[in-house]
N, C-alpha and C. Protein backbone atom coordinates (compact mmCIF):
# COMPACT_ATOMS: atom_id res chain seq x y z
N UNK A 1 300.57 138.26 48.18
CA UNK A 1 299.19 137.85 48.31
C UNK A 1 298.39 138.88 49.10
N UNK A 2 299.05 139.65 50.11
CA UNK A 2 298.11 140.40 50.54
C UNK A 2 297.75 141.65 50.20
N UNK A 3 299.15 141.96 49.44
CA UNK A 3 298.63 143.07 48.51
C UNK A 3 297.63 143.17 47.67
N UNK A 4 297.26 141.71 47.15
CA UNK A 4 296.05 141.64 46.43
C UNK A 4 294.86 141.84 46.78
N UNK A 5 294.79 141.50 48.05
CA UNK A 5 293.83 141.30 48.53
C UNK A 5 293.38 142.47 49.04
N UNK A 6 294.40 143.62 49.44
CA UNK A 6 294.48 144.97 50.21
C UNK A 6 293.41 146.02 48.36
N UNK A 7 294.15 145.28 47.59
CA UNK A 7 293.44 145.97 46.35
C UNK A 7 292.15 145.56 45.98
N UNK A 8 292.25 144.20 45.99
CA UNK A 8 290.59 143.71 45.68
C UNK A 8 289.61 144.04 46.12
N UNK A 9 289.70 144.46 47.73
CA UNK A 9 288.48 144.28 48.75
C UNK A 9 287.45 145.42 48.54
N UNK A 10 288.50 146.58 48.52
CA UNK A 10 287.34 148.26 47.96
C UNK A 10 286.88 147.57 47.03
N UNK A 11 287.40 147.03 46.10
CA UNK A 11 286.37 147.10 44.41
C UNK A 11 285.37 146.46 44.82
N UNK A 12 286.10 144.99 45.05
CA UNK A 12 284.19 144.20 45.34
C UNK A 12 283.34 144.90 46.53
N UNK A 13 283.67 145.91 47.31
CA UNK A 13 282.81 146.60 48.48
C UNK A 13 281.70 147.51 47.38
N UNK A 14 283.01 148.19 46.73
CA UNK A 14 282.23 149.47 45.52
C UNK A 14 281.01 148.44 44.64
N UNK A 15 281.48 147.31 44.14
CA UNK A 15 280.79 146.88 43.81
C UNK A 15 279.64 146.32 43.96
N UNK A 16 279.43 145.64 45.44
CA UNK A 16 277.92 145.11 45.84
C UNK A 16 277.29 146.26 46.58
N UNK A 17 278.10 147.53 46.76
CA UNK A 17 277.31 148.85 46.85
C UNK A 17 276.57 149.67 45.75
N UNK A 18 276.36 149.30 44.63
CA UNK A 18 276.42 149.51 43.59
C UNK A 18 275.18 148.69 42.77
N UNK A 19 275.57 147.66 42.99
CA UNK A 19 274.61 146.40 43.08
C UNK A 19 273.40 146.19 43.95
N UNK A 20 273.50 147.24 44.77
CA UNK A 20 272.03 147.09 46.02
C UNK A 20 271.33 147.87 45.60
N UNK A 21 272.20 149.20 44.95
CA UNK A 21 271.22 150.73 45.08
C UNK A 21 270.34 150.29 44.64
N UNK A 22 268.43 150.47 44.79
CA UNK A 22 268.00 150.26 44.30
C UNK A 22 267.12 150.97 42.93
N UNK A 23 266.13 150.53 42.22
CA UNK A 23 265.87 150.90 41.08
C UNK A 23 265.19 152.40 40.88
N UNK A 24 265.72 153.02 39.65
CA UNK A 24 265.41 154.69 39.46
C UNK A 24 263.39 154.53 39.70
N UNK A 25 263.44 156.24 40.83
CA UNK A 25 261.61 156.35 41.17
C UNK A 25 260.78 156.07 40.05
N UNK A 26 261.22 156.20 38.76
CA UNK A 26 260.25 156.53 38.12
C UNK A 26 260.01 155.35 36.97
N UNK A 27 260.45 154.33 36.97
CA UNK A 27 260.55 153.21 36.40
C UNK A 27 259.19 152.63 36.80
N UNK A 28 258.37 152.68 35.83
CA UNK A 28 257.46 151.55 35.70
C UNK A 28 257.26 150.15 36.13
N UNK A 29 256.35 149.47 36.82
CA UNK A 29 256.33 148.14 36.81
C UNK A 29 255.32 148.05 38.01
N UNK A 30 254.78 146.34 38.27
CA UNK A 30 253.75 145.58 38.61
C UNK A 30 254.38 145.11 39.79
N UNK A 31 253.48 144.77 40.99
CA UNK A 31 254.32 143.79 41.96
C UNK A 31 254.26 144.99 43.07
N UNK A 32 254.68 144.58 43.93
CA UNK A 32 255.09 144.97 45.72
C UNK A 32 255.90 146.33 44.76
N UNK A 33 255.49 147.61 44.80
CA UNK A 33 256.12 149.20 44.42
C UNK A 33 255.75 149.70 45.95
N UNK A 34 257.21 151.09 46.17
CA UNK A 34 256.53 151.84 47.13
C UNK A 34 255.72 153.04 46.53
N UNK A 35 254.78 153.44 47.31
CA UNK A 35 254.10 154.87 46.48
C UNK A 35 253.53 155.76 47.40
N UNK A 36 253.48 156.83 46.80
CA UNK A 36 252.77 157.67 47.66
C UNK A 36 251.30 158.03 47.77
N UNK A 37 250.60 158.96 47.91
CA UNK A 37 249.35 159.15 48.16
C UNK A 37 248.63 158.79 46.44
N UNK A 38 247.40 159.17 46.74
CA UNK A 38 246.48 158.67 45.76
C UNK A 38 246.96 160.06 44.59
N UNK A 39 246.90 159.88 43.22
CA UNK A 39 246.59 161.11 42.25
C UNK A 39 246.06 160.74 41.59
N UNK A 40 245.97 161.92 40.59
CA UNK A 40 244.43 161.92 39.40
C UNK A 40 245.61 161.29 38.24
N UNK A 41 244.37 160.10 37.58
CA UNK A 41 244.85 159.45 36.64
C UNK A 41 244.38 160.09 35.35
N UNK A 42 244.89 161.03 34.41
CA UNK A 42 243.68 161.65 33.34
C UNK A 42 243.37 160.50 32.39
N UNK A 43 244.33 159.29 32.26
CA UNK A 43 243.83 158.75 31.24
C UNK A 43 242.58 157.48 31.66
N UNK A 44 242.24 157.99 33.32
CA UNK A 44 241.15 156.95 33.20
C UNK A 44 241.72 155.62 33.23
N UNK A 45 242.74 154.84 33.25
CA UNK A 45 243.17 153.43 33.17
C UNK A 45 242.76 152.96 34.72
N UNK A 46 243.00 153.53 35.41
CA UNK A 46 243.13 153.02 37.19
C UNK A 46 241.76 152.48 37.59
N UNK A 47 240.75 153.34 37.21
CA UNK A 47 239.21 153.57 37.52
C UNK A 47 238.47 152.70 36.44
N UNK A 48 238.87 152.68 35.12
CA UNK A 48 238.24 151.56 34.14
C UNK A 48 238.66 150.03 34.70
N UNK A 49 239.35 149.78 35.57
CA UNK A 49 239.52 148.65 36.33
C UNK A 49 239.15 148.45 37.33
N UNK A 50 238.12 149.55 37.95
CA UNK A 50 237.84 149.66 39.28
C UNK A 50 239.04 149.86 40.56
N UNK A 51 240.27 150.30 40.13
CA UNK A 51 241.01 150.38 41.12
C UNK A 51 241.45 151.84 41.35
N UNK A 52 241.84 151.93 42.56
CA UNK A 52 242.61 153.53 42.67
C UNK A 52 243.88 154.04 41.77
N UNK A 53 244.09 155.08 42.11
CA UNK A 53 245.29 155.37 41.38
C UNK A 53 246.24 156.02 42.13
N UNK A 54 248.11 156.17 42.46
CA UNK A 54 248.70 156.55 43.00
C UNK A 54 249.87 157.01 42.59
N UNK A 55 250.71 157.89 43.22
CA UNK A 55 252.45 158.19 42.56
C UNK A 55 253.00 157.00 43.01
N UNK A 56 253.36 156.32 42.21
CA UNK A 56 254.18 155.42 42.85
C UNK A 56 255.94 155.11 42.20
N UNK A 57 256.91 154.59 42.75
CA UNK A 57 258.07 154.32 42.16
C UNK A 57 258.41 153.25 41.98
N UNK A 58 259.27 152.76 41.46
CA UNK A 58 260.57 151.67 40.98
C UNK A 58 260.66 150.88 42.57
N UNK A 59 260.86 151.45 43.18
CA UNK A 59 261.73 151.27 44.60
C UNK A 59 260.59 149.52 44.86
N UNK A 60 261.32 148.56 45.38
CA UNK A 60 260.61 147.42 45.69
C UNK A 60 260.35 147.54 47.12
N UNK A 61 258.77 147.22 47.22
CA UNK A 61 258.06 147.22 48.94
C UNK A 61 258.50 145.89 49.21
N UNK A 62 258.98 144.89 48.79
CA UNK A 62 258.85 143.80 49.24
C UNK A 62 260.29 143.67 49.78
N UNK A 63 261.17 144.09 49.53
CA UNK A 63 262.52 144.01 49.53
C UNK A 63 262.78 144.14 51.60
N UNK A 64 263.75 143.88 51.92
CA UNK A 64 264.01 144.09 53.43
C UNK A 64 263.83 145.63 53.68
N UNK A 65 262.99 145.60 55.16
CA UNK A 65 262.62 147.22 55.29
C UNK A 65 261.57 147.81 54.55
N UNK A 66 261.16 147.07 53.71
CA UNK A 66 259.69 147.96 52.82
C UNK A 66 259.95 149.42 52.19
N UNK A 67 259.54 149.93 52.52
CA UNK A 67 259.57 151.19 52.28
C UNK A 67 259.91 152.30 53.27
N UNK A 68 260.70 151.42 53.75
CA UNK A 68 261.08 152.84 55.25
C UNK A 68 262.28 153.56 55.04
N UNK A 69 262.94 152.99 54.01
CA UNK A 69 263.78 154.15 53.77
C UNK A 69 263.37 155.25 52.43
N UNK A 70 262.63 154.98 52.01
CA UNK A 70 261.93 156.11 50.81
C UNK A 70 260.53 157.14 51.80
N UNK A 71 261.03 157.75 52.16
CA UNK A 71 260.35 158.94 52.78
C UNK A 71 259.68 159.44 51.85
N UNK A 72 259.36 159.72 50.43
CA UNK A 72 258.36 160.53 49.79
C UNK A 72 258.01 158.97 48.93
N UNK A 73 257.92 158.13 49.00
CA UNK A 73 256.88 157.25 48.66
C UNK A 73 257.02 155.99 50.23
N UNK A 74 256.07 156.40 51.00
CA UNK A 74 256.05 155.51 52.19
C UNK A 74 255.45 154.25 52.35
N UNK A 75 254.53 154.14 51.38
CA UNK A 75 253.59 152.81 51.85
C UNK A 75 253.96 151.81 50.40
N UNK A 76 253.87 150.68 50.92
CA UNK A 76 254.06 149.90 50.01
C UNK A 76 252.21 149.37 49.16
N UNK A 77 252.67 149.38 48.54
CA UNK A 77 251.06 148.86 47.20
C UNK A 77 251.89 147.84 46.35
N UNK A 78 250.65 146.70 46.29
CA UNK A 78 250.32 145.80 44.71
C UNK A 78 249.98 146.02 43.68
N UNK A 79 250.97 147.06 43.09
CA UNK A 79 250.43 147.50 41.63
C UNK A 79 249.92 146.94 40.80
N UNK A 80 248.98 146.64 40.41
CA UNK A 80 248.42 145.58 39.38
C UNK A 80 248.25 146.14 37.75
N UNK A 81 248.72 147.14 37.85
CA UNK A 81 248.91 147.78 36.48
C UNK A 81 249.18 149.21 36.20
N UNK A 82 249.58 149.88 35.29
CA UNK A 82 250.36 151.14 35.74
C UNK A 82 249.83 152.44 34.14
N UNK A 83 249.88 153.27 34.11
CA UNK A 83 249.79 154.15 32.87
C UNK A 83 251.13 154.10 32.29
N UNK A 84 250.30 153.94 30.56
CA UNK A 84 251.79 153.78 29.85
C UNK A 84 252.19 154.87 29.25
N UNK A 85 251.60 155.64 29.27
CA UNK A 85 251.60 157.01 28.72
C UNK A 85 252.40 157.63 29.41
N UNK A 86 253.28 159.00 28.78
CA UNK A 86 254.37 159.80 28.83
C UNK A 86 253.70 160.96 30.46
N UNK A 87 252.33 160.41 30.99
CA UNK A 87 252.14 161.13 32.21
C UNK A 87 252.48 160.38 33.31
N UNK A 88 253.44 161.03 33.91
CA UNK A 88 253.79 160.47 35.36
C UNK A 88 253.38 161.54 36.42
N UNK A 89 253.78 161.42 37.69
CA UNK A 89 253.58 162.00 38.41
C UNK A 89 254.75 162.59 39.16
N UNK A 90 254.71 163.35 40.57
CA UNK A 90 256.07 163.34 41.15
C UNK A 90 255.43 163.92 42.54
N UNK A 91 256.37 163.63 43.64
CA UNK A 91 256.18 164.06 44.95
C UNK A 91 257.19 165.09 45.10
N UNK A 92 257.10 165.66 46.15
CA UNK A 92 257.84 166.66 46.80
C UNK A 92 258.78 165.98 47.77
N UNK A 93 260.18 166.60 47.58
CA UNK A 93 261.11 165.75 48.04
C UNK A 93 261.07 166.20 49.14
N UNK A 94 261.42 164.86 50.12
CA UNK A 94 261.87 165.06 52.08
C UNK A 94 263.45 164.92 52.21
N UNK A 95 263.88 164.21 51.84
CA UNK A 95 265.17 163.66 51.62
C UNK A 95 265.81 164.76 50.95
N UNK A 96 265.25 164.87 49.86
CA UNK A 96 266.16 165.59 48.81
C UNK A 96 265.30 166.48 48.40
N UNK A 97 266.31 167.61 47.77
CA UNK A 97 265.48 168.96 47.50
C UNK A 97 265.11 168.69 46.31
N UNK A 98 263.92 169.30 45.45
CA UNK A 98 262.92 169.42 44.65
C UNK A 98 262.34 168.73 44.42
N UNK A 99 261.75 167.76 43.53
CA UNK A 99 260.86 166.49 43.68
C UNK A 99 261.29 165.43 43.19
N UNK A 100 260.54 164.43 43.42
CA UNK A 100 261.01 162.78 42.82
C UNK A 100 260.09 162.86 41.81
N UNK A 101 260.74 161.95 40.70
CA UNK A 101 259.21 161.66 39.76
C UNK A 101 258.85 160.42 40.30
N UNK A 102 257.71 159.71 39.55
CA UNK A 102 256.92 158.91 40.01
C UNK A 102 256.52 158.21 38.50
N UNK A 103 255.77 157.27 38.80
CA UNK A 103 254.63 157.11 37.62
C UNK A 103 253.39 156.42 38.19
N UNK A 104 252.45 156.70 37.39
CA UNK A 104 251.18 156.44 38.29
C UNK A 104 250.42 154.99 38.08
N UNK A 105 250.43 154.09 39.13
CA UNK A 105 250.45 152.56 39.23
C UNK A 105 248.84 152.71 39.79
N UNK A 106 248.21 151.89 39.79
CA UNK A 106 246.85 151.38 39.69
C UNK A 106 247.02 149.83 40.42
N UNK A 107 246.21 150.34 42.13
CA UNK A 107 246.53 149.20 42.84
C UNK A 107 244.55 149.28 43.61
C-alpha cells in the first residue's frame, strides 16, 4: 500500500500543477483579463463603443493575486469586448526574453 501511494503522489502533484497554469497571453475573451497599457486599435472596434483600447491577455484578473504575477500585463481590466481580427498586439517581455503576444480587448 505504500508503495502506491509513494507512486501516486508525484502524478497527482504533476497534475494539479498542470491544472493551475494559467491560460495562453494571447487567447481572447471578456471578463476580469490582465493587460497592459493602452494601444492603437486600427480596426476602430474599441472607440465605435466609446471605450479604450489595450494589450491585453488570457491570464484571469480576478483569480487569487490579480495580476501580480504577470509583470508585462499588470493591471487588471473588464474587457467588455475584444478585436476579432488576426491583429493582436504584444508587450515586451520582463520575465522572459522577447515579447508576449497579447490581443487587443476594449474595456
Amino acid at each position: 500500500m505504500h508503495a502506491s501511494t509513494v507512486l501516486f503522489a508525484p502524478v497527482a502533484l504533476l497534475a494539479g500543477l498542470a491544472a493551475a497554469r494559467p491560460a495562453d497571453s494571447d487567447v481572447p475573451d471578456t471578463g476580469l483579463r490582465c493587460c497592459a497599457g493602452g494601444t492603437s486599435d486600427p480596426s476602430e472596434l474599441c472607440s465605435s463603443l466609446g471605450l479604450n483600447s489595450f494589450c491585453c491577455s488570457g491570464f484571469d484578473a480576478g483569480r487569487k493575486g490579480g495580476c501580480d504575477d504577470f509583470a508585462e500585463f499588470p493591471t487588471g481590466r473588464n474587457i467588455l469586448d475584444f478585436v476579432r481580427s488576426n491583429t493582436g498586439c504584444s508587450v515586451p517581455g520582463i520575465k522572459v526574453s522577447g515579447t508576449l503576444p497579447g490581443f487587443i480587448g476594449c474595456a
